[in-house]
Protein backbone atom coordinates (compact mmCIF):
# COMPACT_ATOMS: atom_id res chain seq x y z
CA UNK A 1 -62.64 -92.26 28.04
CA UNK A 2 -60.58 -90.86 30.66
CA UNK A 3 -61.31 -93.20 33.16
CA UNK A 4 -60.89 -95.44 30.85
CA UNK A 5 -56.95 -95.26 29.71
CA UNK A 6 -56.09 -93.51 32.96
CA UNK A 7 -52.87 -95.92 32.98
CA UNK A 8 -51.76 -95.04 29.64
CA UNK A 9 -49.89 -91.49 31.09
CA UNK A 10 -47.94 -92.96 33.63
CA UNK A 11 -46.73 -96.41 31.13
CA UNK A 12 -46.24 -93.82 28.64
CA UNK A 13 -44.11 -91.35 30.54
CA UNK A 14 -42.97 -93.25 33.79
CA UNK A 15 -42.43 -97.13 32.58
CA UNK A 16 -41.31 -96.70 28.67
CA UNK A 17 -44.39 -98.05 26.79
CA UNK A 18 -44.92 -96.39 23.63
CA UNK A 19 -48.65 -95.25 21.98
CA UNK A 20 -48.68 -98.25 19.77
CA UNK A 21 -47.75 -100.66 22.67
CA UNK A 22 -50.66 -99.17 24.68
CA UNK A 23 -52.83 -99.38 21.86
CA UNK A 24 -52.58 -102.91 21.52
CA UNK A 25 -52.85 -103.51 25.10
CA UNK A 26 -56.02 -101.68 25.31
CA UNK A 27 -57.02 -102.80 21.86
CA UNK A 28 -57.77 -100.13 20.68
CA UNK A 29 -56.34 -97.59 17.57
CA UNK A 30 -53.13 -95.49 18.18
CA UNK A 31 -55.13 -92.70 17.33
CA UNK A 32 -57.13 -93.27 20.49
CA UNK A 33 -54.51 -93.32 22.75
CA UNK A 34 -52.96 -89.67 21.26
CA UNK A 35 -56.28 -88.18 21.29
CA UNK A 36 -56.63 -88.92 25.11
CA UNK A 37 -53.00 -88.04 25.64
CA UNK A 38 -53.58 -84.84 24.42
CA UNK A 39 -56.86 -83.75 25.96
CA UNK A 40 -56.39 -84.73 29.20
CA UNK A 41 -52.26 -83.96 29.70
CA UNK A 42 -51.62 -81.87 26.78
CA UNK A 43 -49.29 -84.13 25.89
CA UNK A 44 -48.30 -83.80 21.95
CA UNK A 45 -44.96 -83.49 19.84
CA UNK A 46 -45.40 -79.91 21.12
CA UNK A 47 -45.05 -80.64 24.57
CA UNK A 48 -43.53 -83.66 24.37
CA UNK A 49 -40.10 -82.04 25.57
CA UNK A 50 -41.27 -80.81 28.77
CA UNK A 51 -43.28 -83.79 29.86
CA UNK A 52 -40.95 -86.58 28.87
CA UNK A 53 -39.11 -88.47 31.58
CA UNK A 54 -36.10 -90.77 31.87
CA UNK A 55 -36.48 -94.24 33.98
CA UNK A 56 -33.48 -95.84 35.59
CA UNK A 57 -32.89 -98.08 33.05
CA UNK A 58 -32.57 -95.22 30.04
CA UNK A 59 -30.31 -93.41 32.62
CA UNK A 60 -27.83 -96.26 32.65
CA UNK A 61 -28.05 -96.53 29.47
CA UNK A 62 -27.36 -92.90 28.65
CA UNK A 63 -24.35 -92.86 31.03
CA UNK A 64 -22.48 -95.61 29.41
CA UNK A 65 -23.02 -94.68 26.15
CA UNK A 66 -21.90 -90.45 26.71
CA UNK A 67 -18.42 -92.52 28.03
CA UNK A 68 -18.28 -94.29 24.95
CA UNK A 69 -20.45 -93.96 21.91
CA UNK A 70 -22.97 -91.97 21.88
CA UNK A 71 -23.93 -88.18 22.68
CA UNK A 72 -26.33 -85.48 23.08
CA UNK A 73 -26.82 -82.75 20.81
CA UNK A 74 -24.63 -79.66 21.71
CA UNK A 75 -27.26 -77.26 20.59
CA UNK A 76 -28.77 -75.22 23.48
CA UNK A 77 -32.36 -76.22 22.59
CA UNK A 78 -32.01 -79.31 20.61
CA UNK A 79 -31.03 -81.70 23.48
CA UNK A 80 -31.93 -85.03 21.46
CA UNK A 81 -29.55 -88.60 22.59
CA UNK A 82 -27.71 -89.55 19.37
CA UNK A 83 -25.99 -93.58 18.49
CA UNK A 84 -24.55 -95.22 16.34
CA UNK A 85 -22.82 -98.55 15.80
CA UNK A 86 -21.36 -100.69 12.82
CA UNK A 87 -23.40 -103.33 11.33
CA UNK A 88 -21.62 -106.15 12.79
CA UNK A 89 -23.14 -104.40 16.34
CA UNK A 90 -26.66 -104.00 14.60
CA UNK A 91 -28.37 -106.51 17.46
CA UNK A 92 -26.43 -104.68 19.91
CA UNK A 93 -27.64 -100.78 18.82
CA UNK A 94 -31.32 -102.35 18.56
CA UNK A 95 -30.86 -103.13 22.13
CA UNK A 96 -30.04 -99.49 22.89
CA UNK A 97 -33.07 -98.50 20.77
CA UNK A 98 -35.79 -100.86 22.46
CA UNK A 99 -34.73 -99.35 25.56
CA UNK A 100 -35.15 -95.86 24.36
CA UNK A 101 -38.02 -96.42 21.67
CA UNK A 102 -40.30 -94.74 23.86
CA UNK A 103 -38.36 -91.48 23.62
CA UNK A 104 -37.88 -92.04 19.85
CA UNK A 105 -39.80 -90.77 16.81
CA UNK A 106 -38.58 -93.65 14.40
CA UNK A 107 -36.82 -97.13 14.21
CA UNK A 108 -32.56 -96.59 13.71
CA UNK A 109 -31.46 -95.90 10.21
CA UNK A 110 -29.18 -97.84 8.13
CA UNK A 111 -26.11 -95.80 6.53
CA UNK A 112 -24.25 -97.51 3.08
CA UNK A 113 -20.48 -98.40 3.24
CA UNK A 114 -18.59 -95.84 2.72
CA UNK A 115 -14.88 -94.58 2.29
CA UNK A 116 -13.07 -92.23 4.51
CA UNK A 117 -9.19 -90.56 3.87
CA UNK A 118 -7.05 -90.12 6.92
CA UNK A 119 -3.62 -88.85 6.45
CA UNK A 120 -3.48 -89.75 3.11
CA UNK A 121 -5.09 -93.10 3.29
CA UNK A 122 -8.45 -94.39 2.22
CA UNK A 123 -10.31 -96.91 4.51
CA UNK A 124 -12.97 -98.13 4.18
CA UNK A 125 -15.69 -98.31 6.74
CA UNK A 126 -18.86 -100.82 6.96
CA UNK A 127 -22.24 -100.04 7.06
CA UNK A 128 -23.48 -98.82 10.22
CA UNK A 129 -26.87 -97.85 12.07
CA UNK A 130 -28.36 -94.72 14.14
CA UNK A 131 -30.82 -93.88 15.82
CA UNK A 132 -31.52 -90.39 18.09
CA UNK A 133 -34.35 -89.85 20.62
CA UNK A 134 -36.74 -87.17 20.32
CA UNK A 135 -35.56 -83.43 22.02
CA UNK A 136 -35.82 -83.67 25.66
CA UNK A 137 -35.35 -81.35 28.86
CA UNK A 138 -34.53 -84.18 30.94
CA UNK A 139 -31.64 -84.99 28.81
CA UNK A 140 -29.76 -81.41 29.52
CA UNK A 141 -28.45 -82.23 33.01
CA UNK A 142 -26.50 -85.36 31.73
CA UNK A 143 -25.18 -83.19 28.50
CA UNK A 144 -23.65 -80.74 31.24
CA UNK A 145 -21.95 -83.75 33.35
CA UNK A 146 -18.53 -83.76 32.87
CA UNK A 147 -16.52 -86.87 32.62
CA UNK A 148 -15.81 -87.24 36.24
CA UNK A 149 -19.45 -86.63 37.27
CA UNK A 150 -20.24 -89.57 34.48
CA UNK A 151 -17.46 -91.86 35.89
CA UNK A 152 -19.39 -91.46 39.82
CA UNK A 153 -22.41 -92.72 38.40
CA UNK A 154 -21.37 -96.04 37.00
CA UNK A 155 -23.05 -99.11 37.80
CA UNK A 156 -22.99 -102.59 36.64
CA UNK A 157 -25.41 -101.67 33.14
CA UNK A 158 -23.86 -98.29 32.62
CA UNK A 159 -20.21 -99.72 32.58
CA UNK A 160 -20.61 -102.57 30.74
CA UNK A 161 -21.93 -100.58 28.33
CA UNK A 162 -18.72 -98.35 28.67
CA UNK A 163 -16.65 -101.41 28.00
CA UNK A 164 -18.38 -102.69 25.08
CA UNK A 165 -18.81 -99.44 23.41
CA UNK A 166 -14.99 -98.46 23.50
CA UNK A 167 -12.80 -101.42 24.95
CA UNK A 168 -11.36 -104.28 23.14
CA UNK A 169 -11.26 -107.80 24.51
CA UNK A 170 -7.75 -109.18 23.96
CA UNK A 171 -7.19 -113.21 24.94
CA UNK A 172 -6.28 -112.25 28.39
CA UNK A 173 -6.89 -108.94 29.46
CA UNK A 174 -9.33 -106.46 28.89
CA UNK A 175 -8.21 -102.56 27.17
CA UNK A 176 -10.04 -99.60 26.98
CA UNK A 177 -9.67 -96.30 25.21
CA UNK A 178 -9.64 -93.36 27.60
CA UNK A 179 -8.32 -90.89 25.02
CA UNK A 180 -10.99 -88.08 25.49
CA UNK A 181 -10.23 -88.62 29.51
CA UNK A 182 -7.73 -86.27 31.18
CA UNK A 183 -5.02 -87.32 33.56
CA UNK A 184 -7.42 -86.60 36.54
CA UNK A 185 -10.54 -88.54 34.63
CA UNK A 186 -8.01 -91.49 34.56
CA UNK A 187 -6.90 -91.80 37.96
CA UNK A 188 -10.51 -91.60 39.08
CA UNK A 189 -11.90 -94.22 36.50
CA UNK A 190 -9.08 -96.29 37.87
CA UNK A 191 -9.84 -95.69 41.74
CA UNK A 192 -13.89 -95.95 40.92
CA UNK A 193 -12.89 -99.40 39.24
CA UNK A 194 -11.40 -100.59 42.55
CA UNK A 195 -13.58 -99.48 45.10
CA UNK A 196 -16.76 -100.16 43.06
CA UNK A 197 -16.41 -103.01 41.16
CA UNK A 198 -13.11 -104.75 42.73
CA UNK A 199 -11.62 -104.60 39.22
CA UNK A 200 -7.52 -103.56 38.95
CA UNK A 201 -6.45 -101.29 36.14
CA UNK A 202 -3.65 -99.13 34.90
CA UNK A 203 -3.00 -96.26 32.83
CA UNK A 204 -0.75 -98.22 29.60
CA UNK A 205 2.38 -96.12 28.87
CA UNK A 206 0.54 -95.35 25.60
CA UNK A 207 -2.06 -93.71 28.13
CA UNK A 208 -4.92 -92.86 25.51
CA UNK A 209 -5.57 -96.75 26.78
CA UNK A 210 -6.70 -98.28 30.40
CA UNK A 211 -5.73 -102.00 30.71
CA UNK A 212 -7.44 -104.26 33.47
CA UNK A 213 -5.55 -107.44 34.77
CA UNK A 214 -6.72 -110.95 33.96
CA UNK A 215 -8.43 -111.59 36.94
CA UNK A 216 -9.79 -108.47 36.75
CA UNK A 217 -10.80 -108.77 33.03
CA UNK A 218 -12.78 -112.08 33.36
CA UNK A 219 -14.89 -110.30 36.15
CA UNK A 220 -15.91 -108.19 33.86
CA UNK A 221 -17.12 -110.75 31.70
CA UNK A 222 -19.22 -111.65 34.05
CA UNK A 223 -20.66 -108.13 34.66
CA UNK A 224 -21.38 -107.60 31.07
CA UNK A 225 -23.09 -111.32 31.10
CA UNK A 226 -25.43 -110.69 34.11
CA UNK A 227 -26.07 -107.06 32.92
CA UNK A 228 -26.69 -107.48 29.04
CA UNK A 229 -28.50 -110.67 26.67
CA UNK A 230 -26.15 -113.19 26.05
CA UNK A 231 -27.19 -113.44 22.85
CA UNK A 232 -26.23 -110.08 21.49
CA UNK A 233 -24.10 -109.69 18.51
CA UNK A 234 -21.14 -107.82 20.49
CA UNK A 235 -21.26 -110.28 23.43
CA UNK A 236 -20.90 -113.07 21.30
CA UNK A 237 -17.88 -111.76 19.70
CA UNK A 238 -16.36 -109.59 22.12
CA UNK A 239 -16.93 -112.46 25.27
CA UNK A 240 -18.86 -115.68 24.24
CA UNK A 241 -16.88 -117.00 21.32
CA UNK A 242 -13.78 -115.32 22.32
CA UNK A 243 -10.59 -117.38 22.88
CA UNK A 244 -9.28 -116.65 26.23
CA UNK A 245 -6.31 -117.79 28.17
CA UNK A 246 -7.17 -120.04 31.05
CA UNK A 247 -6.51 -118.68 34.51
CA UNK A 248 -2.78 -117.93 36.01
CA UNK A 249 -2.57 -118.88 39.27
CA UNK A 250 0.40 -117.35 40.70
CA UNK A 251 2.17 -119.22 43.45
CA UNK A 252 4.34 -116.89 45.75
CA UNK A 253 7.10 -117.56 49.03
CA UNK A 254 6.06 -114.75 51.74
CA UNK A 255 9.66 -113.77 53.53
CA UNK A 256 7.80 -111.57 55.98
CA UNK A 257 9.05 -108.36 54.21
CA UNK A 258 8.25 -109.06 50.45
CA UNK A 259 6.70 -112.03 48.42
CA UNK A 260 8.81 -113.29 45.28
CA UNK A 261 7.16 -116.17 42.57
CA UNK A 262 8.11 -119.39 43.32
CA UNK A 263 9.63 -120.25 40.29
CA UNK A 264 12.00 -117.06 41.26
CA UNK A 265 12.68 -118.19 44.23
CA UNK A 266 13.49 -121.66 43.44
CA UNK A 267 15.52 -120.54 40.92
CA UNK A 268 17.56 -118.60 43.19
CA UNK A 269 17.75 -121.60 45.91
CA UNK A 270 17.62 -124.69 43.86
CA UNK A 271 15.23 -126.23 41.55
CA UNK A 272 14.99 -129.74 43.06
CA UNK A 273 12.35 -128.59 45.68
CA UNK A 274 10.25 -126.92 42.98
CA UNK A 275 7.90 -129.61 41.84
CA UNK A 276 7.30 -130.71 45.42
CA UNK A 277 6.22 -127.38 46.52
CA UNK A 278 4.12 -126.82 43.81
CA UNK A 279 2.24 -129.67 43.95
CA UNK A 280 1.80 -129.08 47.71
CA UNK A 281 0.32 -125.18 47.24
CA UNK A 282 -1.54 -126.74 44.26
CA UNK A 283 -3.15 -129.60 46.39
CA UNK A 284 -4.08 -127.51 49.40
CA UNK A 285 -5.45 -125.06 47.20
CA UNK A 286 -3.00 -121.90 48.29
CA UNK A 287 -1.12 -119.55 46.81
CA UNK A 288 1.11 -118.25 49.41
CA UNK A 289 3.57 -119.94 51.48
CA UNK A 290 6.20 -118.69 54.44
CA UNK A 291 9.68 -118.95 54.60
CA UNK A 292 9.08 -120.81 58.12
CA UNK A 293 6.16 -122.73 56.20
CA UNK A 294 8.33 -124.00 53.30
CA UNK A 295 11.36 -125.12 55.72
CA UNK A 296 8.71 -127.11 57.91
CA UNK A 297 7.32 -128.95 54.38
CA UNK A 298 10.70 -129.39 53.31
CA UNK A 299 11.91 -131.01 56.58
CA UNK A 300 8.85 -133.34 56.59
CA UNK A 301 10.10 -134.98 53.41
C-alpha cells in the first residue's frame, strides 16, 4: 500500500490536495488515505502541526489578508489563520477557503445578522462568514512579521488582496484604510507602491486613509483582474460593474523651468489659441508641448 499512494504525502503537504481529494483520485475511501498517512509519516491531527506546510500561493494569500482582514491567533501555541467577510463577499471568502481547505478542518461558518452599539448608536450588521485553518508551526513566523516586513513582501496576489479586503473603490480613484499603519508603515507602503508596482499614492490629510491617483487606480484594476476570478462577488462590485470616470488626459505647456495646464496657460495668454492647440496635442497623441514648440505651431497658422 505504500508504494501504492506514495504521491499522496507530497499532494497532501506540498501541493494543497486534501484526503478526500486524494481519495477520489485514487478511488479509493478517505479512510484509506489517513490510514497510510499515518503509518508511514505519522501524520495525524496530532502531528498535523509540525508537518504541515504553506505553498506560495497560501503565503500570498496569508500576507494580504494579515494587512487587511484576517489574522492569526495571538496565543503562543494556538497559531491557527482566522477570516471573515460579510455575506455580500461570501464568493469572495470561499475563494480564500479553497485555497486554504487543505489546512482546514471544516467548510466556513455562517454567523446571523446581528446588532452592534457604538457610541450610543445601534447598527446593524449583515450576516457574515468564517472560516480558520487548523494550528500550524509554519504560520508563527508570519504572526511575528510586523507591518513593514508584511508591506516588503507584496506581490501582485497578496496586494490585491490588501486592496479588496480594506480599500474602497470610489468612481475615480482608489482609497485605502491604513489606520493600524504608523507614520513610518505609510511612507513605506507608499514608496513600495512606486517602485514595485508603478502605482502613485498619498497619505489623505485624514491620514487613517491612503489615496492612489486615477491613473494609478485603474492599474490596479487591472492587477486585481489578472490576479483574482473575474467573477467573484467583490470584483464585480468593487471593479466590474463599477461606474468609473473615463480617463483625464492632462495637456501641459513645458517653459523649460516648470509645466502649467494648458487651459492655465491659455487663460493667462489668451483663449483664442486654445482650441487649436488642443486639437493639435490631441491629434498627435501628446501631452506636453514647449514654449518654443507652441510659438512654431502658432506661427504656422
Amino acid at each position: 500500500m505504500y508504494q501504492e499512494y506514495g504521491w499522496c504525502y507530497d499532494n497532501y503537504i506540498n501541493k494543497g490536495l486534501t484526503m478526500k481529494e486524494m481519495a477520489k483520485i485514487a478511488g479509493v475511501e478517505v479512510r484509506t488515505i489517513q490510514k497510510w498517512c499515518n503509518e508511514k509519516h505519522k501524520l495525524n491531527g496530532r502531528t498535523f502541526k509540525e508537518y504541515a506546510v504553506l505553498n506560495n500561493l497560501q503565503k500570498d494569500l496569508i500576507i494580504g489578508s494579515l494587512l487587511g482582514d484576517g489574522h492569526i491567533d495571538k496565543r503562543q501555541t494556538r497559531p491557527n489563520f482566522i477570516v471573515s467577510h460579510a455575506e455580500n463577499q461570501k464568493d469572495y471568502l470561499y475563494w480564500k477557503y479553497d485555497i486554504l481547505k487543505n489546512l482546514c478542518c471544516s467548510a466556513p461558518t455562517r454567523y446571523d445578522p446581528r446588532h452592534k452599539s457604538f457610541h450610543g448608536k445601534d447598527y446593524s450588521c449583515q450576516a457574515f462568514y468564517r472560516f480558520n485553518t487548523r494550528i500550524i508551526d509554519k504560520l508563527i513566523p508570519y504572526r511575528e512579521m510586523d507591518i513593514s516586513q508584511l508591506i516588503y513582501l507584496l506581490n501582485n496576489l497578496s496586494f490585491s488582496v490588501f486592496i479588496l479586503d480594506d480599500a474602497f473603490r470610489g468612481s475615480a480613484n482608489w482609497s485605502l484604510c491604513v489606520a493600524k499603519f504608523s507614520e513610518s508603515d505609510k511612507k513605506l507602503f507608499c514608496d513600495i507602491c512606486f517602485g514595485k508596482f508603478g502605482l502613485n499614492c498619498w497619505v489623505q490629510k485624514d491620514n487613517r486613509y491612503v489615496v492612489f491617483d486615477s491613473d494609478s487606480s485603474r492599474k490596479i484594476d487591472l492587477i486585481i483582474l489578472e490576479s483574482l476570478p473575474q467573477d467573484l462577488d467583490i470584483v464585480q462590485y468593487k471593479i466590474i460593474k463599477k461606474h468609473t470616470t473615463k480617463r483625464i488626459n492632462y495637456l501641459y505647456i513645458n517653459n523649460g523651468n516648470d509645466k502649467i495646464g494648458l487651459s492655465t496657460y491659455c487663460r493667462e495668454t489668451g483663449w483664442k489659441k486654445y482650441k487649436k492647440i488642443k486639437q493639435y496635442m490631441e491629434l498627435h497623441n501628446i501631452n506636453e508641448l514647449s514654449v518654443s514648440e507652441l510659438d512654431s505651431l502658432l506661427k504656422a497658422g
